[in-house]
N, C-alpha and C. Protein backbone atom coordinates (compact mmCIF):
# COMPACT_ATOMS: atom_id res chain seq x y z
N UNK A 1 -4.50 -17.69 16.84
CA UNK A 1 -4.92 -17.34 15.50
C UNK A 1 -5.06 -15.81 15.43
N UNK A 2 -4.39 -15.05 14.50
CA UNK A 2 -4.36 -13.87 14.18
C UNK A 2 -5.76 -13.19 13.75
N UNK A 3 -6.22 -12.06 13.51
CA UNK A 3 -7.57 -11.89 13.45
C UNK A 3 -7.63 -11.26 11.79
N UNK A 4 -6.84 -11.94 10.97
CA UNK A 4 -6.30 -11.45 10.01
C UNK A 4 -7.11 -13.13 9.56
N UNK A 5 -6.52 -14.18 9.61
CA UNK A 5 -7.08 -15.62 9.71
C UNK A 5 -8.18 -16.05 10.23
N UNK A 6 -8.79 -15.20 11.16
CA UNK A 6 -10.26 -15.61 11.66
C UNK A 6 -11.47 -15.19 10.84
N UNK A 7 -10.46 -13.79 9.78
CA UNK A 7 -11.80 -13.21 9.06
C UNK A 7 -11.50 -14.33 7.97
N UNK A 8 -10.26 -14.99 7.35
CA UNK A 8 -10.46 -15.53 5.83
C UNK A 8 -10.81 -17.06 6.13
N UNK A 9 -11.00 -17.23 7.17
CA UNK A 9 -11.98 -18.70 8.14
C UNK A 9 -12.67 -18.52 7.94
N UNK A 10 -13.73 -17.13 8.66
CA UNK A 10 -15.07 -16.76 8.50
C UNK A 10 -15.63 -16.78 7.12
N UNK A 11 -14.83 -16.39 6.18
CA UNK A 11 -15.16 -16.04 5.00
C UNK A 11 -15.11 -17.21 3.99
N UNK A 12 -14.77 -18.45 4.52
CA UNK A 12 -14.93 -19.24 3.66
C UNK A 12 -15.61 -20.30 4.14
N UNK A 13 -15.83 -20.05 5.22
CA UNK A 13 -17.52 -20.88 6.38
C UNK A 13 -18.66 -20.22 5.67
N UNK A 14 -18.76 -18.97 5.22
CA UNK A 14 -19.82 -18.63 4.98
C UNK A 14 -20.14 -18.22 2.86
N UNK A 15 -18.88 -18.91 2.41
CA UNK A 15 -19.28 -19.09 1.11
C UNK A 15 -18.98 -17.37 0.57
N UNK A 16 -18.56 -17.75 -0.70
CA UNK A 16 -17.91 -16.48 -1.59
C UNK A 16 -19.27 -15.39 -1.94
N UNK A 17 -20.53 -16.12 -2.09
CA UNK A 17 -21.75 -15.28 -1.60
C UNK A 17 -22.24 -14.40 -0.93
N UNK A 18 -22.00 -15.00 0.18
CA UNK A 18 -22.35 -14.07 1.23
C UNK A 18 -21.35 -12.61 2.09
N UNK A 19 -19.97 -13.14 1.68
CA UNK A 19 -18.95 -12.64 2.17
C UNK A 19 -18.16 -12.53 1.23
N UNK A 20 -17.75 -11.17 0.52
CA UNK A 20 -16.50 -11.04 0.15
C UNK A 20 -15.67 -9.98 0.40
N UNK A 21 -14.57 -9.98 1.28
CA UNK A 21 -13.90 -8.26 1.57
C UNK A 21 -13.14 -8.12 0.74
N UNK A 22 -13.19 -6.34 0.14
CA UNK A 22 -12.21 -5.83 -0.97
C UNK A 22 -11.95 -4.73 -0.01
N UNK A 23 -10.57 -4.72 -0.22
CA UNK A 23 -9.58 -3.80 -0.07
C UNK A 23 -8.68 -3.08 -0.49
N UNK A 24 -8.94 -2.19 -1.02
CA UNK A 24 -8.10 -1.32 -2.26
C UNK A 24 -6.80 -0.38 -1.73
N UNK A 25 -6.25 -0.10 -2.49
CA UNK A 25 -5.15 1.15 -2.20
C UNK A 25 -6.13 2.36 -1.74
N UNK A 26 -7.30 2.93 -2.04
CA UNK A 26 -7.66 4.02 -2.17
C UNK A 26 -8.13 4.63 -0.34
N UNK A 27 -8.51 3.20 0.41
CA UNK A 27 -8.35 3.09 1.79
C UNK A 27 -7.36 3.25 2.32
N UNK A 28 -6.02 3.52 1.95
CA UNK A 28 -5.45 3.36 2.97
C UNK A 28 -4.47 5.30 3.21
N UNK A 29 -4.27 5.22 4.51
CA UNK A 29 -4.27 6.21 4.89
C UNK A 29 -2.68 6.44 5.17
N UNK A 30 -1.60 7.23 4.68
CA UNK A 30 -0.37 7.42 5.33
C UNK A 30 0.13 8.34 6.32
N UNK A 31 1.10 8.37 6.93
CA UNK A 31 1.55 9.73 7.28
C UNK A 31 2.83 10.36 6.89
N UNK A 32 3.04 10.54 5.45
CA UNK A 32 3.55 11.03 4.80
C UNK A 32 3.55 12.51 4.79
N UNK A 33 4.45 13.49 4.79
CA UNK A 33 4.40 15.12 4.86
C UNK A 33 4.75 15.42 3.82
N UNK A 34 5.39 15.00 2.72
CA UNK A 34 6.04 15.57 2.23
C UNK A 34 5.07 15.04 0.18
N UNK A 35 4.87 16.23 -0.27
CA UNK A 35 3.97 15.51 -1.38
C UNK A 35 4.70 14.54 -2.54
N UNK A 36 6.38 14.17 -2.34
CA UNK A 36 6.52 13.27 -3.43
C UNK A 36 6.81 12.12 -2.44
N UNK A 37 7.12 11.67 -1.47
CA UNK A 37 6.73 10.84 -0.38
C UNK A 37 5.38 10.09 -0.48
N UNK A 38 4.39 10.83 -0.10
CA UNK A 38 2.93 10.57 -0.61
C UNK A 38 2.55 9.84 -2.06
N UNK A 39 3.00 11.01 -3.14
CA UNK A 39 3.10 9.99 -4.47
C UNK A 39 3.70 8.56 -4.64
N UNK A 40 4.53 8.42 -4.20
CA UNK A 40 5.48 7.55 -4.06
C UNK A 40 5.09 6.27 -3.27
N UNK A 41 4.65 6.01 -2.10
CA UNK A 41 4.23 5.37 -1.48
C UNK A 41 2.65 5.14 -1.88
N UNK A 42 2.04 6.01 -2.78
CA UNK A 42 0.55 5.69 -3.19
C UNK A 42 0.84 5.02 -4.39
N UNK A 43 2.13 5.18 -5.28
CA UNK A 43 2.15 4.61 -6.81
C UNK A 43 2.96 3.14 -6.62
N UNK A 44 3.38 2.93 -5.34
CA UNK A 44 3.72 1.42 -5.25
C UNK A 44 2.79 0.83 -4.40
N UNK A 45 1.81 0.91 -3.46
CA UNK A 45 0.47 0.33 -3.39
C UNK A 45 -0.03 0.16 -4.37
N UNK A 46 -0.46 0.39 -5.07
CA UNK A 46 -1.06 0.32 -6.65
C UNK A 46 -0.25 -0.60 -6.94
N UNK A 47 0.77 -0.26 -7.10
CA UNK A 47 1.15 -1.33 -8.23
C UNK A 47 1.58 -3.01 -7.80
N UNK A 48 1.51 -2.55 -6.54
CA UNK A 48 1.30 -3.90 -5.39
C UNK A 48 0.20 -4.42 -5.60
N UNK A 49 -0.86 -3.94 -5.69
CA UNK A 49 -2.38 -3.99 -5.47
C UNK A 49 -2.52 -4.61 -6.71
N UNK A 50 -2.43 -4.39 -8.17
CA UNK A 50 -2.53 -4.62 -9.52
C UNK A 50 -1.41 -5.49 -9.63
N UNK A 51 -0.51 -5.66 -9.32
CA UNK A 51 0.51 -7.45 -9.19
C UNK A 51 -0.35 -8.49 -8.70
């Protein structure tokens, strides 16, 4: 079992109450150099994220 599946196990052993993880675009970190690279890869997270 992946530890990706042990947390959405955990998380539904212990009820939408007590446990809920959010994970946004605004976490995540690239290594992008170049600043329309960066845009680019931040404006399709988003729009991944909001699908």
């Amino acid at each position: 079992m992946t530890w990706n599946k042990e947390v959405i196990t955990l998380a539904g052993d212990l009820g939408p109450s007590r446990f809920f993880p959010s994970v946004s675009p605004a976490q995540l970190l690239g290594i992008e150099i170049t600043p329309y690279a960066h845009e680019l890869a931040q404006t399709a997270a988003w729009i991944g994220y909001i699908q």
